[in-house]
Structures are given as C-alpha cells and as structure tokens.
N, C-alpha and C. Protein backbone atom coordinates (compact mmCIF):
# COMPACT_ATOMS: atom_id res chain seq x y z
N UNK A 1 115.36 87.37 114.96
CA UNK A 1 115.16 87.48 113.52
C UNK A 1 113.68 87.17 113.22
N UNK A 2 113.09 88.05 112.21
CA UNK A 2 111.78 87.65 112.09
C UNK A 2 111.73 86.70 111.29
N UNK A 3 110.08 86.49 110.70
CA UNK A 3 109.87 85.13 109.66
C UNK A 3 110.59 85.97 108.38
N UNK A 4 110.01 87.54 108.55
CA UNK A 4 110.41 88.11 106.85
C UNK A 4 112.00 87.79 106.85
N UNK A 5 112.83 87.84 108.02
CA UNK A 5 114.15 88.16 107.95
C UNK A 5 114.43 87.21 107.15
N UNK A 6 114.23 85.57 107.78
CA UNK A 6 114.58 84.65 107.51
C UNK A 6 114.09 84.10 105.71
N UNK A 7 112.97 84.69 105.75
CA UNK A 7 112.32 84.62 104.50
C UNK A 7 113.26 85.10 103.80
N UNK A 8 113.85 86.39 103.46
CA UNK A 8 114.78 87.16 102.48
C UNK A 8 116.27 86.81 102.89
N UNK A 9 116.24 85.90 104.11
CA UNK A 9 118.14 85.75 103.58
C UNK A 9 117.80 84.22 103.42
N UNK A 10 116.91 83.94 103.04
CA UNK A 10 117.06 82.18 102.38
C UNK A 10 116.55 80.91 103.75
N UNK A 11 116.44 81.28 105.03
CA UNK A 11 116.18 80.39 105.38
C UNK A 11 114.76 80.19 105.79
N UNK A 12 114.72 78.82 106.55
CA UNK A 12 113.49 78.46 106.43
C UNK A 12 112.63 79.10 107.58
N UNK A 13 111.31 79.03 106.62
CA UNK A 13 110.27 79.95 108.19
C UNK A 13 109.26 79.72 107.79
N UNK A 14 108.53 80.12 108.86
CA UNK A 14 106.74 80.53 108.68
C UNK A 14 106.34 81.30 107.95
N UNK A 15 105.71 80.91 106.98
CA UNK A 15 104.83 82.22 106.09
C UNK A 15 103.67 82.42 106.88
N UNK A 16 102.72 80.92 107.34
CA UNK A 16 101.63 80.79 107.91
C UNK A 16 101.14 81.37 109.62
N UNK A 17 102.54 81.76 110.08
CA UNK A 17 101.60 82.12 111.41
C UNK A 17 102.98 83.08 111.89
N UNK A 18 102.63 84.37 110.52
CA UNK A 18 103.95 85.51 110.88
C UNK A 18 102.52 86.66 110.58
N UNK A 19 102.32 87.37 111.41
CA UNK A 19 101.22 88.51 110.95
C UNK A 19 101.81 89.45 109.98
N UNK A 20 102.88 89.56 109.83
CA UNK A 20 103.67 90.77 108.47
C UNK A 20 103.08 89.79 107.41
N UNK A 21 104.03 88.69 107.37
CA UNK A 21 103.71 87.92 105.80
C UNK A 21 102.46 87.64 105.38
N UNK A 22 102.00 87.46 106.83
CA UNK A 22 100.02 87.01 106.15
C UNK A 22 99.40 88.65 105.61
N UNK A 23 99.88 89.97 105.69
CA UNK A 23 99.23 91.01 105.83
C UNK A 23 100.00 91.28 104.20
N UNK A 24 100.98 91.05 104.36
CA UNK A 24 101.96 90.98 103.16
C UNK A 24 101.38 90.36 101.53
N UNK A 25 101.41 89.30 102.00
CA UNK A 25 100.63 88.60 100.81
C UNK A 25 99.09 88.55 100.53
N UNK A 26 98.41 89.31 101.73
CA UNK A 26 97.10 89.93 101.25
C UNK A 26 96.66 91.07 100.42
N UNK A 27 97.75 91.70 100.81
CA UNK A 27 97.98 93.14 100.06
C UNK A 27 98.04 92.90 99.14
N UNK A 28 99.45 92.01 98.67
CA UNK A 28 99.84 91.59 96.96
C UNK A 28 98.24 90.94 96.13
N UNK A 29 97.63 89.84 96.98
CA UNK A 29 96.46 89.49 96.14
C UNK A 29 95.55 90.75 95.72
N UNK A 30 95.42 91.97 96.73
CA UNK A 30 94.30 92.40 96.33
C UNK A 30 94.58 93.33 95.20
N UNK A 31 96.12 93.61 94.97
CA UNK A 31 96.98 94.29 93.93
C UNK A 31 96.62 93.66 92.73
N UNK A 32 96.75 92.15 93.37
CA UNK A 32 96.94 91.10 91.59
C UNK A 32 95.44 91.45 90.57
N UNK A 33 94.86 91.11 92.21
CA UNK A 33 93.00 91.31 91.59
C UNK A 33 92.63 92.53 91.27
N UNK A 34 92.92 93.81 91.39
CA UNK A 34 92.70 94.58 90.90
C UNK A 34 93.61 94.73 89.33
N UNK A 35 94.97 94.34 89.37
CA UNK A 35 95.33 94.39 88.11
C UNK A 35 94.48 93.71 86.86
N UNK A 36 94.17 92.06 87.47
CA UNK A 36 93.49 91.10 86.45
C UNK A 36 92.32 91.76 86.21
N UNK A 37 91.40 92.70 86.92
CA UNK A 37 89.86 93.23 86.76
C UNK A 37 90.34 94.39 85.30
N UNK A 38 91.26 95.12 85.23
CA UNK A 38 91.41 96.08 84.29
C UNK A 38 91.13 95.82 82.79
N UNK A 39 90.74 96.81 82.36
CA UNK A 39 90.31 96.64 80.57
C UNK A 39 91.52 96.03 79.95
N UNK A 40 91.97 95.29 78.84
CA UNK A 40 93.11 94.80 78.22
C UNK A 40 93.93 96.13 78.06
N UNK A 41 92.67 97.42 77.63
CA UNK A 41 93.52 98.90 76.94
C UNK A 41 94.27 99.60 77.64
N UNK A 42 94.19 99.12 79.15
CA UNK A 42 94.13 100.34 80.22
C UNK A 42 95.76 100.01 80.74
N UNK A 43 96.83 100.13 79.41
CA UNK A 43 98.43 100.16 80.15
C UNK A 43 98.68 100.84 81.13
N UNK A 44 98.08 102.09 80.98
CA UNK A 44 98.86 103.00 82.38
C UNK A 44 98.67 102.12 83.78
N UNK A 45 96.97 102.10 84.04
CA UNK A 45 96.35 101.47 85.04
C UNK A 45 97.56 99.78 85.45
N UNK A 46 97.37 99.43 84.45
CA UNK A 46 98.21 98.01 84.50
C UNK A 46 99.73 98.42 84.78
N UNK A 47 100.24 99.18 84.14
CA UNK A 47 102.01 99.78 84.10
C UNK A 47 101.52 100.28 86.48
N UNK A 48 101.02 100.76 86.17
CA UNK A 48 100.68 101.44 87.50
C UNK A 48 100.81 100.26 88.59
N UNK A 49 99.52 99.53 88.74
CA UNK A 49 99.68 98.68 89.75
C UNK A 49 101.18 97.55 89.31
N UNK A 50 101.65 97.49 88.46
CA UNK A 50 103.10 96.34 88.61
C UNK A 50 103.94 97.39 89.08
N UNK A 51 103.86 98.27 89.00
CA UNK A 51 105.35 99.37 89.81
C UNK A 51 104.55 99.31 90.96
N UNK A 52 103.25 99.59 91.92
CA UNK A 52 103.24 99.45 93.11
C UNK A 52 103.79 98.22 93.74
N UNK A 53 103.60 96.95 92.93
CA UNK A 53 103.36 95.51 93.65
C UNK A 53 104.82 94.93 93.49
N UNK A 54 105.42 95.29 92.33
CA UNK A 54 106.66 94.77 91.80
C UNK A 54 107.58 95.23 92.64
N UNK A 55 109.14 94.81 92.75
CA UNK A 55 110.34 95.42 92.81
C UNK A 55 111.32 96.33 91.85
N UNK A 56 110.70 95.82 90.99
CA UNK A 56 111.34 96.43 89.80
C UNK A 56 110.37 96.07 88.58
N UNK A 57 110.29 97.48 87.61
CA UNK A 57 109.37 96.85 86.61
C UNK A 57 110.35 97.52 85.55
N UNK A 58 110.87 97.38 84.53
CA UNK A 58 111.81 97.55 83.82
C UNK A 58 110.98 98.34 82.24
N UNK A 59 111.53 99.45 81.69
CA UNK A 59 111.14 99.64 80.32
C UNK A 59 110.91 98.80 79.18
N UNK A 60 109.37 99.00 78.88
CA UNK A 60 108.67 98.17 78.09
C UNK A 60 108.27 96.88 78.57
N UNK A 61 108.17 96.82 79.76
CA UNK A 61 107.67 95.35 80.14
C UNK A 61 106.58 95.22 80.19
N UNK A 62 105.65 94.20 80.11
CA UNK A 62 104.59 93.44 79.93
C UNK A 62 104.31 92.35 80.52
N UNK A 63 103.10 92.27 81.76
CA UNK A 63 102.97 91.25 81.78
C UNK A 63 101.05 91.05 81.35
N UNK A 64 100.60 90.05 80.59
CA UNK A 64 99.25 89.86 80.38
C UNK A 64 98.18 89.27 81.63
N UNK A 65 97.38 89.75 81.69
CA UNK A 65 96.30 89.29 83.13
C UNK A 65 95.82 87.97 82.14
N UNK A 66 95.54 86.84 83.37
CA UNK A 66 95.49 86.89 85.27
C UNK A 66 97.09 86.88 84.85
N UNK A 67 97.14 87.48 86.35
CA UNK A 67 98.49 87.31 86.92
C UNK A 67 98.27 87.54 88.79
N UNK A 68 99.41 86.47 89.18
CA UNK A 68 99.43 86.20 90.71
C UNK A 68 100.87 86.20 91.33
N UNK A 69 101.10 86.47 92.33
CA UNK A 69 101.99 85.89 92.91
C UNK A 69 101.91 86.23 94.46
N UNK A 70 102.92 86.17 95.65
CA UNK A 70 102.82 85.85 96.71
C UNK A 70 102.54 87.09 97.42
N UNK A 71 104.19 88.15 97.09
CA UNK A 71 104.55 89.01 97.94
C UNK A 71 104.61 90.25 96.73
N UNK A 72 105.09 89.86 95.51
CA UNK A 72 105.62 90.60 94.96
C UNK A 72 106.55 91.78 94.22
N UNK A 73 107.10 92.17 96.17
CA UNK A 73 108.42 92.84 95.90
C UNK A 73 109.68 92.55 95.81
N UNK A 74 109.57 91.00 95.65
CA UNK A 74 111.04 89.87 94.93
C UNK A 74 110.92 89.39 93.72
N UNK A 75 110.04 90.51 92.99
CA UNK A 75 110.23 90.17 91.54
C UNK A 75 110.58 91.26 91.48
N UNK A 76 111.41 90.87 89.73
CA UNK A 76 112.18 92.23 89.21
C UNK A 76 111.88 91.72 87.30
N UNK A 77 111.19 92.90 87.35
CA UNK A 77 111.45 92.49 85.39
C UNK A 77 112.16 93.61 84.33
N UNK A 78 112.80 92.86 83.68
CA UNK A 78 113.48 93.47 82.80
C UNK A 78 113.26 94.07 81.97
N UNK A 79 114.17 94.46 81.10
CA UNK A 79 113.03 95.83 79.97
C UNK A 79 112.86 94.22 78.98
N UNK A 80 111.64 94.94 78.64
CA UNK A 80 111.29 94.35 77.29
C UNK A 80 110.76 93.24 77.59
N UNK A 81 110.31 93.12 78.71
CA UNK A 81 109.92 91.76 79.48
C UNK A 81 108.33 91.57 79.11
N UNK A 82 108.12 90.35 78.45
CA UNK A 82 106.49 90.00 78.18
C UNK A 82 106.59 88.16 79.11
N UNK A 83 104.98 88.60 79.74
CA UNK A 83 104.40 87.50 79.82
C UNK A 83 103.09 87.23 79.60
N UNK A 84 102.78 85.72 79.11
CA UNK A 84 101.80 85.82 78.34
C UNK A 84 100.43 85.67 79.47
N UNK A 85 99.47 84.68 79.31
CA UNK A 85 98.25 84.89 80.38
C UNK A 85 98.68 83.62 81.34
N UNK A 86 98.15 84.14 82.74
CA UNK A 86 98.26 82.86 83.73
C UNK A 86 99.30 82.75 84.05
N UNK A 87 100.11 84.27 84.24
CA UNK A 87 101.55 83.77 84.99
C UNK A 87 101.20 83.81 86.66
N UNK A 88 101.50 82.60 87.45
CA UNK A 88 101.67 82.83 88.48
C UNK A 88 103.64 82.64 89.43
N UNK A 89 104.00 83.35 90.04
CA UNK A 89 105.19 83.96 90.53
C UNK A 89 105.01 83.48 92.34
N UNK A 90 105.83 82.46 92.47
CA UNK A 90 105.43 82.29 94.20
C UNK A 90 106.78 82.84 94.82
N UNK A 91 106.61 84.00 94.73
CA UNK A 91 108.26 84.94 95.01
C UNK A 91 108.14 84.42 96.62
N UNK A 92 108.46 83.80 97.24
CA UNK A 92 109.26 83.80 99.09
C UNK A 92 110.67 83.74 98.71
N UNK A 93 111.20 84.18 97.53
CA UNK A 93 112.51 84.45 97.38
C UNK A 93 112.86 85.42 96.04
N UNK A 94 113.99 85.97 95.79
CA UNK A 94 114.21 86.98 95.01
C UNK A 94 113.90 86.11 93.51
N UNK A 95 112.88 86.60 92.96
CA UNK A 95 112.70 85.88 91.19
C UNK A 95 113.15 87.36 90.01
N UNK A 96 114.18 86.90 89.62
CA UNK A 96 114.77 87.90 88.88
C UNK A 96 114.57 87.42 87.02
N UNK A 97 113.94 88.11 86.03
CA UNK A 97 114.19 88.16 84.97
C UNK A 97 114.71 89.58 84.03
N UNK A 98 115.41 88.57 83.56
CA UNK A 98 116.58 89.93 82.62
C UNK A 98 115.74 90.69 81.57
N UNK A 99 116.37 91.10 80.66
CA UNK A 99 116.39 91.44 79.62
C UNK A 99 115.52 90.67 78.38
N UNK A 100 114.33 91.39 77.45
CA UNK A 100 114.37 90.77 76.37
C UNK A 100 113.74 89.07 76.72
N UNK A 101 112.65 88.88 77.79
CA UNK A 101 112.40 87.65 78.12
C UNK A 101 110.76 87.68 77.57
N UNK A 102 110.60 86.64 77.40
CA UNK A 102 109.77 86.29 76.53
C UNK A 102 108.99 84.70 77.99
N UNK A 103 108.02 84.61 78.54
CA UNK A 103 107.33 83.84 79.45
C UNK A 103 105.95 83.63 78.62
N UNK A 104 106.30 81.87 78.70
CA UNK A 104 104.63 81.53 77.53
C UNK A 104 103.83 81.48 78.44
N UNK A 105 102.34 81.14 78.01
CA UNK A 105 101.31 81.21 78.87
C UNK A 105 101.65 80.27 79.61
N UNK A 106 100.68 79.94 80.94
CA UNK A 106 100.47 79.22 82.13
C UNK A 106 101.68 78.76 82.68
C-alpha cells in the first residue's frame, strides 16, 4: 500500500518522504499561487484553476484569494459556496462542504 493509499483510506503515513505526495502538494501550491496572483475580475481564470485543483467545485461557488491548501483534490464545494480571504484547507483527508455555506475570513 502506498503513503497516498494509506493517506485516502484514513490511515497513518508519510506525507514527508513519499515522492507522489511531495510532487502532489507542489503542484497544488503552484495552482494556489497562480490562483491568489489573478485580478479580483478575472472569475473565469479563478472558476478555472478551482475546477483544475479542486474535486469538486459546485454551481456558483466562490472562494476569495489568498487561498491554500495541501493536495486539493479532497475538497469538494457546494453550490453557492463562498469563502471569504485567507482560507487555508489542509485536505490529507476528504473536506467536504455542502450547500449554501458561507466560510468567514481567516
């Protein structure tokens, strides 16, 4: 079983010395950082990179830059989903929000 295996069915592992996860969560940063660099105006650009990085990005969701998190494809957001600035997400496990959620800053 690898570290990811163990990572996604809950048990414990190496994030730090698995070459997928370290390649894994480099990818996601350079996703995050390119999202946070975008104009406030530029939804598509922003709608764009959270459907590459995300698992699910749900109708009408929103999230406001900076934004961070680990891996990113164990988040899932719901429609109508806003978050405000400075969300950071340390997904090494499935982070699910529903419907109609509302996340204050930091």
């Amino acid at each position: 079983m690898t570290e990811k295996d163990k990572m996604l069915s809950g048990e414990l592992y190496d994030a730090n010395n698995d070459e997928a996860l370290l390649a894994e969560r480099a990818h996601a940063k350079e996703l995050c950082y390119d999202f946070n660099q975008l104009r406030p105006s530029d939804a598509a650009g922003q709608r764009a990179i959270l459907r590459e990085l995300l698992g699910e990005v749900g109708k009408g969701a929103c999230v406001t830059a900076p934004f961070w998190c680990d891996y990113g494809y164990n988040i899932e957001l719901g429609e109508n989903f806003f978050s405000n600035h400075n969300l950071v997400i340390l997904d090494g496990a499935k982070v699910t929000f529903g419907d109609n959620v509302f996340v204050a800053p930091n």
